[in-house]
Every structure is written in C-alpha cells, then in structure tokens.
C-alpha atoms as a PDB file:
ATOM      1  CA  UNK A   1       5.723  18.100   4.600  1.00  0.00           C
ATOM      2  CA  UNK A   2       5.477  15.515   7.031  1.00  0.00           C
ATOM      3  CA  UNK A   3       2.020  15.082   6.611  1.00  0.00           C
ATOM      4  CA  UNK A   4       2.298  14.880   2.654  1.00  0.00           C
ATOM      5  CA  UNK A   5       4.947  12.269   3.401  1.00  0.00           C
ATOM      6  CA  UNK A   6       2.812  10.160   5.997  1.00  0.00           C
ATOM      7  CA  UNK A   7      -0.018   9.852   3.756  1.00  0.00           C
ATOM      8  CA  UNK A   8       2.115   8.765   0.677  1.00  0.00           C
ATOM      9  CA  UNK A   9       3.751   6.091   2.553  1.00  0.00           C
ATOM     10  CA  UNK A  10       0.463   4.600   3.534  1.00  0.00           C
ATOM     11  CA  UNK A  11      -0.979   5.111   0.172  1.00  0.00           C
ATOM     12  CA  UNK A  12       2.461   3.015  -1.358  1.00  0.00           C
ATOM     13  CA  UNK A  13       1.777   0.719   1.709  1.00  0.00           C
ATOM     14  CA  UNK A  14      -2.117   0.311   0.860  1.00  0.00           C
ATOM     15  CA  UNK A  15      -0.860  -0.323  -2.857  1.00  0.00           C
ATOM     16  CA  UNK A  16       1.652  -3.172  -2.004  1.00  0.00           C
ATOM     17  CA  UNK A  17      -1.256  -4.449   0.871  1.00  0.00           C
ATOM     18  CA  UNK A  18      -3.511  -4.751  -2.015  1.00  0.00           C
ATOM     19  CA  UNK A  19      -1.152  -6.398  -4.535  1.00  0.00           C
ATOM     20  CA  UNK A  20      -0.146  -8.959  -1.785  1.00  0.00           C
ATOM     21  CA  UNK A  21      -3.415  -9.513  -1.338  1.00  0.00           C
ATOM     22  CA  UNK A  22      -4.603 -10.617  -4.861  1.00  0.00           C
ATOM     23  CA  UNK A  23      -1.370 -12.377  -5.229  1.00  0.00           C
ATOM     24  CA  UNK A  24      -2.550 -14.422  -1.840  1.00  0.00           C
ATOM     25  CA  UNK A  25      -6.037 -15.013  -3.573  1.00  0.00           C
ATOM     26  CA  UNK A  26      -5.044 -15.966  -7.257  1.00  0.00           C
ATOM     27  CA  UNK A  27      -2.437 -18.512  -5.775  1.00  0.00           C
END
C-alpha cells in the first residue's frame, strides 16, 4: 500500500512539476 501510495504522489507531483513548468515557459 505504501508503495502504491509513494508512487502516486510522485506521479501527482511530476504532473503539477510539469504544469509549473509550461506555465514558467509560456509566461
């Protein structure tokens, strides 16, 4: 469980990495 939970939060985290990110290169 722990491990299904780990790599879910970094997927979310990779997701709102990566919308930061093209917000940061649009702007």
């Amino acid at each position: 469980m722990f491990r299904i939970q780990l790599t879910n939060l970094q997927k979310f985290k990779l997701k709102v990495v990566g919308r930061v990110k093209l917000e940061n290169v649009r702007y």
